[in-house]
C-alpha atoms as a PDB file:
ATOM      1  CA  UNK A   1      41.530  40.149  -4.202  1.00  0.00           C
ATOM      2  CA  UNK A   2      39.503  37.024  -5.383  1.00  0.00           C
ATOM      3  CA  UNK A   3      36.054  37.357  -5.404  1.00  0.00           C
ATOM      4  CA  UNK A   4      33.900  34.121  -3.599  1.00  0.00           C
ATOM      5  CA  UNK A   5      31.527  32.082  -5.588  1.00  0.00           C
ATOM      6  CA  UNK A   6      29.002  33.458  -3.763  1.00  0.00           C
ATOM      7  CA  UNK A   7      29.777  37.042  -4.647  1.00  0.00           C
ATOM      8  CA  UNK A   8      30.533  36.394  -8.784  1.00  0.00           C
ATOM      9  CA  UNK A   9      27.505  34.374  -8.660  1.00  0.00           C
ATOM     10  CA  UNK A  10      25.527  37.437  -6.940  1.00  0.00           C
ATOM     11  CA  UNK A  11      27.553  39.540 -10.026  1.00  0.00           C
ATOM     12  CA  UNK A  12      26.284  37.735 -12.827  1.00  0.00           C
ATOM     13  CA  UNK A  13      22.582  37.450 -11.424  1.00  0.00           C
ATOM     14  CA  UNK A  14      22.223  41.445 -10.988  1.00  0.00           C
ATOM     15  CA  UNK A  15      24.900  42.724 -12.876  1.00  0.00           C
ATOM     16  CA  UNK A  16      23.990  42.862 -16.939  1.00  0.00           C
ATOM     17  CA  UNK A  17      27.370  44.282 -17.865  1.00  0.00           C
ATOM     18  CA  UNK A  18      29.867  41.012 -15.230  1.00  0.00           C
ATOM     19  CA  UNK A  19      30.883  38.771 -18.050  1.00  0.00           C
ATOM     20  CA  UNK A  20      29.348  36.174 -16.004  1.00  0.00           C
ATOM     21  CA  UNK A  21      26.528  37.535 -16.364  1.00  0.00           C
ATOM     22  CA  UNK A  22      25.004  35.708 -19.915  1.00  0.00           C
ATOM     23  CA  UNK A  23      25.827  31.980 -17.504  1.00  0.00           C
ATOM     24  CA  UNK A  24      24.052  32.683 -14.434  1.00  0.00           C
ATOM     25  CA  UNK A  25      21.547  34.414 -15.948  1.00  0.00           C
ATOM     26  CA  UNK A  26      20.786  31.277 -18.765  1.00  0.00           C
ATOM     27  CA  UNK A  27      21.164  28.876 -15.804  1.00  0.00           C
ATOM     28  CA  UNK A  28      18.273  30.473 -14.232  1.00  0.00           C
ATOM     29  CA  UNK A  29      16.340  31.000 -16.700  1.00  0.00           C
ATOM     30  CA  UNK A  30      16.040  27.302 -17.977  1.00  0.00           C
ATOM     31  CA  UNK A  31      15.776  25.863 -14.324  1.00  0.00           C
ATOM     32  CA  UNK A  32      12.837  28.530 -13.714  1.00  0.00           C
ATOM     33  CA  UNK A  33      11.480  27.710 -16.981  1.00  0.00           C
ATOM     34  CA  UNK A  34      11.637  23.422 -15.807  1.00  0.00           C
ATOM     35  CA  UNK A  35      10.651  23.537 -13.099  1.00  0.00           C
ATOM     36  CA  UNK A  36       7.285  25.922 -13.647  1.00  0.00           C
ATOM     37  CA  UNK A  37       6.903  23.238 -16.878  1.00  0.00           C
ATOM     38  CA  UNK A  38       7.630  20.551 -14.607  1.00  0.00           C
ATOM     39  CA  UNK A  39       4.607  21.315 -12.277  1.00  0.00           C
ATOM     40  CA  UNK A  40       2.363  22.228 -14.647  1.00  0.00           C
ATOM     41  CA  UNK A  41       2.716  19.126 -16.541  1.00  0.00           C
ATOM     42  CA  UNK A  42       2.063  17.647 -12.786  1.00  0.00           C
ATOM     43  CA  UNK A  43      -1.426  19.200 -12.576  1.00  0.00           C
ATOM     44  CA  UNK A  44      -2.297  18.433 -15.963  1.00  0.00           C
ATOM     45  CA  UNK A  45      -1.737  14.610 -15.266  1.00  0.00           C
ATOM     46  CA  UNK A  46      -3.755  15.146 -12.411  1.00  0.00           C
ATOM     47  CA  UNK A  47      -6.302  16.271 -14.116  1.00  0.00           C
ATOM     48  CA  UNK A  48      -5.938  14.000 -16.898  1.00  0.00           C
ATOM     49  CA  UNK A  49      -6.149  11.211 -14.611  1.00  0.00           C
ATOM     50  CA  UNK A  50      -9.743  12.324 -12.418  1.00  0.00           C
ATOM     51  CA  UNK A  51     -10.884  12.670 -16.795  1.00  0.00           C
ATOM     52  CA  UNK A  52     -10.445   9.082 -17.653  1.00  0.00           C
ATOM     53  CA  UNK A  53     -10.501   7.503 -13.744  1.00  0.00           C
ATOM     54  CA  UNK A  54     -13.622   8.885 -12.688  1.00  0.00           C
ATOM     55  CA  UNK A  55     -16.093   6.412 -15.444  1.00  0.00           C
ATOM     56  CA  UNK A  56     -13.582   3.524 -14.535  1.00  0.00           C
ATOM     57  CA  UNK A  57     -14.263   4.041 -10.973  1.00  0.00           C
ATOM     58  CA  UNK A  58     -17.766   4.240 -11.244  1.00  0.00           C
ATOM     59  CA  UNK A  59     -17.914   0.960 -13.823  1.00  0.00           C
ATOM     60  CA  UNK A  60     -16.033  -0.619 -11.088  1.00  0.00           C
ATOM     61  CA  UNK A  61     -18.146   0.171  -8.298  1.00  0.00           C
ATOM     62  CA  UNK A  62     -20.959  -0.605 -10.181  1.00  0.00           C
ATOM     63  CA  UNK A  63     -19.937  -4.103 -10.626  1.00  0.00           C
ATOM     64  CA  UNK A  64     -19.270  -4.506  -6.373  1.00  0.00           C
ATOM     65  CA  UNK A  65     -22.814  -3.410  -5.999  1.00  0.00           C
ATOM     66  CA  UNK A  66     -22.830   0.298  -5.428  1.00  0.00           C
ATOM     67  CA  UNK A  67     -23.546   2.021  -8.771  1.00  0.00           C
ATOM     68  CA  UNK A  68     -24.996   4.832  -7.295  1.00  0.00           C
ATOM     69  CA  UNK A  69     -21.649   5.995  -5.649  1.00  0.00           C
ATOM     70  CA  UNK A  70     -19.611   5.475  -8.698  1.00  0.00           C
ATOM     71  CA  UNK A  71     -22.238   7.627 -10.455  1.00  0.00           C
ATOM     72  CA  UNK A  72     -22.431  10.462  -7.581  1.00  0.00           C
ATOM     73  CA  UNK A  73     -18.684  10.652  -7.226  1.00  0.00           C
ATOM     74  CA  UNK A  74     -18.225  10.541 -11.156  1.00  0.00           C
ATOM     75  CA  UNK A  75     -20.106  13.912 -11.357  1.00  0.00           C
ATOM     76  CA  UNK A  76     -18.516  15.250  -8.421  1.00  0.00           C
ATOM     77  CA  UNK A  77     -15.203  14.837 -10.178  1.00  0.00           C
ATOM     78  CA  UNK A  78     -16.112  15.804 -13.734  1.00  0.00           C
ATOM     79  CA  UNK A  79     -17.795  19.293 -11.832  1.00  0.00           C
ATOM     80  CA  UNK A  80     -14.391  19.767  -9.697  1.00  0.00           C
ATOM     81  CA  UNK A  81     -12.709  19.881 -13.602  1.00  0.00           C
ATOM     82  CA  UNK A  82     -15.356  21.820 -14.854  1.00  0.00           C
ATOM     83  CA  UNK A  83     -15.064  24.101 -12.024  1.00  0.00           C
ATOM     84  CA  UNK A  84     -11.662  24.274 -12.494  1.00  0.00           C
ATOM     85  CA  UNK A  85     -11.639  25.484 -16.137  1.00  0.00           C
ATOM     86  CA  UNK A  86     -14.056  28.485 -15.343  1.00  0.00           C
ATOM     87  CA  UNK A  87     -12.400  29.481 -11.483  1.00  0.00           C
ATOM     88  CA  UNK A  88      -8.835  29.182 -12.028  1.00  0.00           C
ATOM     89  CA  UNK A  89      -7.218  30.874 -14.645  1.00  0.00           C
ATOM     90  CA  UNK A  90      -4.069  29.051 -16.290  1.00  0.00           C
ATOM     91  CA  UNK A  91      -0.555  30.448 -16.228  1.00  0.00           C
ATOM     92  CA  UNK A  92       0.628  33.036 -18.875  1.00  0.00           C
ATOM     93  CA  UNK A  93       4.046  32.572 -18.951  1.00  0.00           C
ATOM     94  CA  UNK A  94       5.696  36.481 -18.572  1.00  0.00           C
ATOM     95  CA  UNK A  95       7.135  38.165 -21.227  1.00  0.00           C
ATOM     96  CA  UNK A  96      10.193  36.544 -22.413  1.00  0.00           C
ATOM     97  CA  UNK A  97      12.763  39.639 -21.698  1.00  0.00           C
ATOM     98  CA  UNK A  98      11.698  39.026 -18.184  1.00  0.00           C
ATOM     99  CA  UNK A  99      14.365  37.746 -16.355  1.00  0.00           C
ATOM    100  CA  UNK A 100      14.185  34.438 -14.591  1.00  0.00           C
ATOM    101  CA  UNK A 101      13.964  36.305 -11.104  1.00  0.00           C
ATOM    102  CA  UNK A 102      10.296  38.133 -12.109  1.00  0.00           C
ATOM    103  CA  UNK A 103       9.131  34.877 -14.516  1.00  0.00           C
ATOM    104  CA  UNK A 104       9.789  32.170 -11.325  1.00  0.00           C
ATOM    105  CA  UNK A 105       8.089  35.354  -8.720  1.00  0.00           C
ATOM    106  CA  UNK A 106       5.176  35.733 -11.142  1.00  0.00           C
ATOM    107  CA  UNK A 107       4.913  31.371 -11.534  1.00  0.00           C
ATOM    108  CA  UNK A 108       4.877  31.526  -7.852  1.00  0.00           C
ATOM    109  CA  UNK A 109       2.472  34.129  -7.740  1.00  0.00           C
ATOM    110  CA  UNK A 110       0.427  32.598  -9.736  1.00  0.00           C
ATOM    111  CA  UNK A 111       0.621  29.043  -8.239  1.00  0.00           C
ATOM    112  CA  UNK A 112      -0.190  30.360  -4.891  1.00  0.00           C
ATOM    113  CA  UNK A 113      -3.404  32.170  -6.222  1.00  0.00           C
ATOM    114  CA  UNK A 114      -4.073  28.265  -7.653  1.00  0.00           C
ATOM    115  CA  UNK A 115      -4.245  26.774  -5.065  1.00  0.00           C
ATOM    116  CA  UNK A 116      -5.957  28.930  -2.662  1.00  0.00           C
ATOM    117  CA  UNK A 117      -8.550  29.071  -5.380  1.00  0.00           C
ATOM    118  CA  UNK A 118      -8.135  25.143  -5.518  1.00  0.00           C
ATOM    119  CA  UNK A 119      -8.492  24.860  -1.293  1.00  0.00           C
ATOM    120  CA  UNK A 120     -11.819  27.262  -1.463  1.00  0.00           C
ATOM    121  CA  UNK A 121     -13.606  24.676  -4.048  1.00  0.00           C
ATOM    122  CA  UNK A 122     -11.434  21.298  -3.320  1.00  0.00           C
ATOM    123  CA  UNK A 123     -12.282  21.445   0.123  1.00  0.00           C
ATOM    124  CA  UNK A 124     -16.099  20.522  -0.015  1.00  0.00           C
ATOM    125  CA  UNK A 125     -15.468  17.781  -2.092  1.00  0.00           C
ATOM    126  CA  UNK A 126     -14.353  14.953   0.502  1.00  0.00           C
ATOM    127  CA  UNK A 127     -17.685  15.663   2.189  1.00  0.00           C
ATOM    128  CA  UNK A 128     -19.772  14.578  -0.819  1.00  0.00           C
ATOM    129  CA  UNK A 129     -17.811  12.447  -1.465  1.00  0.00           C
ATOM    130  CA  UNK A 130     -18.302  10.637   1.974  1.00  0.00           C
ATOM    131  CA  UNK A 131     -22.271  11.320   1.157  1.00  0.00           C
ATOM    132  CA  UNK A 132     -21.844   9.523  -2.045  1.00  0.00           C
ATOM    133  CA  UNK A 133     -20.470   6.412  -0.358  1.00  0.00           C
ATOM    134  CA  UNK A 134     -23.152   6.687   2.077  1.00  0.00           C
ATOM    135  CA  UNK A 135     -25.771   6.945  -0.445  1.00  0.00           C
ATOM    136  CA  UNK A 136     -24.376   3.913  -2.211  1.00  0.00           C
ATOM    137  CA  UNK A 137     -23.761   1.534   1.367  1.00  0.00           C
ATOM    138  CA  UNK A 138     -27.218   2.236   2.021  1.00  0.00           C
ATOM    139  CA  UNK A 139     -28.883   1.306  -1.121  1.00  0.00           C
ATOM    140  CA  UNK A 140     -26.647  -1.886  -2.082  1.00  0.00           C
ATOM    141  CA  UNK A 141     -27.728  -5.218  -0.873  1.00  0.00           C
ATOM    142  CA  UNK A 142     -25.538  -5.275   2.425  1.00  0.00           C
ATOM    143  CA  UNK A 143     -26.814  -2.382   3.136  1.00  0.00           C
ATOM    144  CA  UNK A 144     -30.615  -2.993   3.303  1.00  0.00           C
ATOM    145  CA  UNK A 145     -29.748  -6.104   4.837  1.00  0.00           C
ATOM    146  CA  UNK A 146     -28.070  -3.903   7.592  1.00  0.00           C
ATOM    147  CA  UNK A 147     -30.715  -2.118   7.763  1.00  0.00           C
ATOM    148  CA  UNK A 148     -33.795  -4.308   7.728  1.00  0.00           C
ATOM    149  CA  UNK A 149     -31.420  -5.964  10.678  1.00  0.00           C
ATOM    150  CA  UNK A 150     -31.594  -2.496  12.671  1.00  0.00           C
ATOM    151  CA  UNK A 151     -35.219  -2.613  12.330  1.00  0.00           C
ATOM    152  CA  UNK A 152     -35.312  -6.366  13.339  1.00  0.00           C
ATOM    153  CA  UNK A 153     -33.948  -4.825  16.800  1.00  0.00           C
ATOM    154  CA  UNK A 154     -35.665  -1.770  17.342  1.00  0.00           C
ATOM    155  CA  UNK A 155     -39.275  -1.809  16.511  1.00  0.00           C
ATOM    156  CA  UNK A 156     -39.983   1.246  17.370  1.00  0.00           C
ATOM    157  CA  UNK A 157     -36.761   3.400  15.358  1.00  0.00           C
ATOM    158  CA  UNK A 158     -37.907   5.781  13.469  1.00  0.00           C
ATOM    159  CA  UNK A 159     -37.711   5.460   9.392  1.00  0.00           C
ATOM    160  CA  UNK A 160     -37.087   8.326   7.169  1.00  0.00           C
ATOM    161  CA  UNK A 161     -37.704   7.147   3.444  1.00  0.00           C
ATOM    162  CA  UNK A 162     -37.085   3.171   4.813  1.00  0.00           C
ATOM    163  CA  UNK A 163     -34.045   4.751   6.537  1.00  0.00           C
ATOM    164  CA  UNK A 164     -33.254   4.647  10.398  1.00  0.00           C
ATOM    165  CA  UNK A 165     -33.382   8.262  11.319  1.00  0.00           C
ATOM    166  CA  UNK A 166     -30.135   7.851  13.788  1.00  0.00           C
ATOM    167  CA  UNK A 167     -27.885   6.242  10.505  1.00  0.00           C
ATOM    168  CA  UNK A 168     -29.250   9.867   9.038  1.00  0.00           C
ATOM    169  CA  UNK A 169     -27.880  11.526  12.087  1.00  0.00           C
ATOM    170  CA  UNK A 170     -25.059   9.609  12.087  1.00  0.00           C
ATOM    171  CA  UNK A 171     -24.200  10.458   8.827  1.00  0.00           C
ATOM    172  CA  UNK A 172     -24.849  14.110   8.885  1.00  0.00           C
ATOM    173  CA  UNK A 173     -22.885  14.314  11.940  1.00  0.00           C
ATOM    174  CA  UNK A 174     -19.781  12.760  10.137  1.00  0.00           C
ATOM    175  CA  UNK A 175     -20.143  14.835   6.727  1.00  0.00           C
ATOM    176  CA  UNK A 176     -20.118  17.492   8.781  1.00  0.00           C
ATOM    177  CA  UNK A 177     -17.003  16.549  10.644  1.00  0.00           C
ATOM    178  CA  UNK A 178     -15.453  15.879   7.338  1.00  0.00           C
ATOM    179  CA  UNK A 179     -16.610  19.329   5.918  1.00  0.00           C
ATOM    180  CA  UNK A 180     -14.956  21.274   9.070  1.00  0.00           C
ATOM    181  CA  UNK A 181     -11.546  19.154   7.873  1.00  0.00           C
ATOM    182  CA  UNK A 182     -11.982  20.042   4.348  1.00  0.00           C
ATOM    183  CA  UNK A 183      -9.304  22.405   4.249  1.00  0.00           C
ATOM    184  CA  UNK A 184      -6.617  20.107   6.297  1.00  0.00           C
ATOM    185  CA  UNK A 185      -7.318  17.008   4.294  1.00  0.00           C
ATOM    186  CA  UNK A 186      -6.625  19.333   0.590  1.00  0.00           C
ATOM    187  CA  UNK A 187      -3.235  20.365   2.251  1.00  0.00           C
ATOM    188  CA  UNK A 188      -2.507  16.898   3.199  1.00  0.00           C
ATOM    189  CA  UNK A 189      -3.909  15.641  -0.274  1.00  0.00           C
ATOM    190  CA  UNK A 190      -1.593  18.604  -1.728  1.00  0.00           C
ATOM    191  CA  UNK A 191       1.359  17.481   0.138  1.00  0.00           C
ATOM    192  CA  UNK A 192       1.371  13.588  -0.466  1.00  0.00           C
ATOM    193  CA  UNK A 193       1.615  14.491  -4.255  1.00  0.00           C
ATOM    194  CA  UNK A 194       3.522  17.926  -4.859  1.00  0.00           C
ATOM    195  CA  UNK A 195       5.427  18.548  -1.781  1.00  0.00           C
ATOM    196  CA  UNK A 196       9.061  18.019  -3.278  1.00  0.00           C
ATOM    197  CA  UNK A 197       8.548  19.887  -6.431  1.00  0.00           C
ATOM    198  CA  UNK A 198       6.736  23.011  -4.386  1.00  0.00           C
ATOM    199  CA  UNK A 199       9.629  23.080  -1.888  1.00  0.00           C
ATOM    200  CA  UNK A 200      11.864  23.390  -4.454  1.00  0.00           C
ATOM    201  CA  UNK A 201      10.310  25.785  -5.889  1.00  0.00           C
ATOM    202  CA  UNK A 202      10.099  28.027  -2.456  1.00  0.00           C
ATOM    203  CA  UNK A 203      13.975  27.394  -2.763  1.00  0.00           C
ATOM    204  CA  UNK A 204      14.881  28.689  -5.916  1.00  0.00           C
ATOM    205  CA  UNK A 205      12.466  31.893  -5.119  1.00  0.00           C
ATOM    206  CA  UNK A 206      14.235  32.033  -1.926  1.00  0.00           C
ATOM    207  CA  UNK A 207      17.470  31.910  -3.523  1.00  0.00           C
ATOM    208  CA  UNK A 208      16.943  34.456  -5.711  1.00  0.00           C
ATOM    209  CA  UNK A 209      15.843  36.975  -3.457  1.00  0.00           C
ATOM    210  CA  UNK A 210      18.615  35.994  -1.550  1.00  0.00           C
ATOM    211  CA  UNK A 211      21.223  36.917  -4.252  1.00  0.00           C
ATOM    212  CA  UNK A 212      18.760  40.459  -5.011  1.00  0.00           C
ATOM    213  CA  UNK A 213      19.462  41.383  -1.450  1.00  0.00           C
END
């Protein structure tokens, strides 16, 4: 009786000896091995891009008036690197008699241990930088003026350092907010930019174990 495709397939990928075997098993391998190279080229362009976009963005805000926010979030960004480097460990591709099942398990492994690494540190970052633009909104000239206007109004607000003390609240108040939503907003951030290439990913593991069962 003729076997499905299903079931030679399911042959080749746990049976060493099928003839088929050498195929599936190659097929595998080099999608496992593209698509791990695939995503880590991803999050090396990332990176690549916060290296060289974070002194642009900060020579552009300093030309619309808020230098000091360019130069906060610049350092923010080049620490979230440096962070990087020291807290998350890079990806040591398996041995390469490993077969693609364990190499894509331990690149999954290992990806999953990146990012929840990446959440932990990532996820205090959109609060600074919310104080940085704060920081930089109240020092430029619009700013002051808004200020000096809030003063105009209320005589009697109290100033912290030439600042209304209830912009300070309101401030804290919203960092905070934005530090509670830390996590959510790195998923999100995650999503917009990786989703595709992680699902398939959770696919091809999925598949695999599948065809193990």
């Amino acid at each position: 009786m003729k076997k499905t495709i299903e079931e030679t397939w399911r042959e080749g990928f746990l049976t060493p000896d099928a003839l088929v075997a050498p195929k599936v098993n190659d097929l595998y391998t080099r999608k496992s091995q593209h698509l791990a190279d695939k995503i880590q080229r991803m999050l090396r362009i990332n990176e690549i891009a916060i290296l060289i976009g974070a002194p642009i963005m900060w020579a552009f805000l300093s030309l619309t008036g808020v230098p000091y926010t360019g130069a906060i979030l610049c350092a923010i960004f080049y620490a979230l690197l440096a962070v990087r480097r020291l807290y998350i460990t890079k990806f040591d591709a398996p041995d390469n008699t490993l077969d693609s099942y364990h190499y894509i398990k331990a690149f999954h492994g290992w990806l999953t241990d990146r990012m929840a690494r990446s959440k932990s540190v990532q996820r205090h970052v959109y609060a600074l930088c919310f104080v940085a633009l704060a920081i930089g909104l109240v020092a430029s000239e619009p700013g002051q003026l808004l200020i000096s206007k809030i003063v105009e109004d209320n005589p009697d607000v109290v100033l912290v350092n030439g600042v209304p003390l209830m912009l300070i609240a309101a401030v804290a108040v919203m960092t905070f907010v934005i530090e509670l939503l830390g996590g959510k907003i790195f998923d999100w951030d995650v999503n917009t930019v990786y989703r595709k290439v992680f699902r398939k990913l959770d696919e091809m593991v999925e598949e695999m174990e599948e065809l193990r069962a």
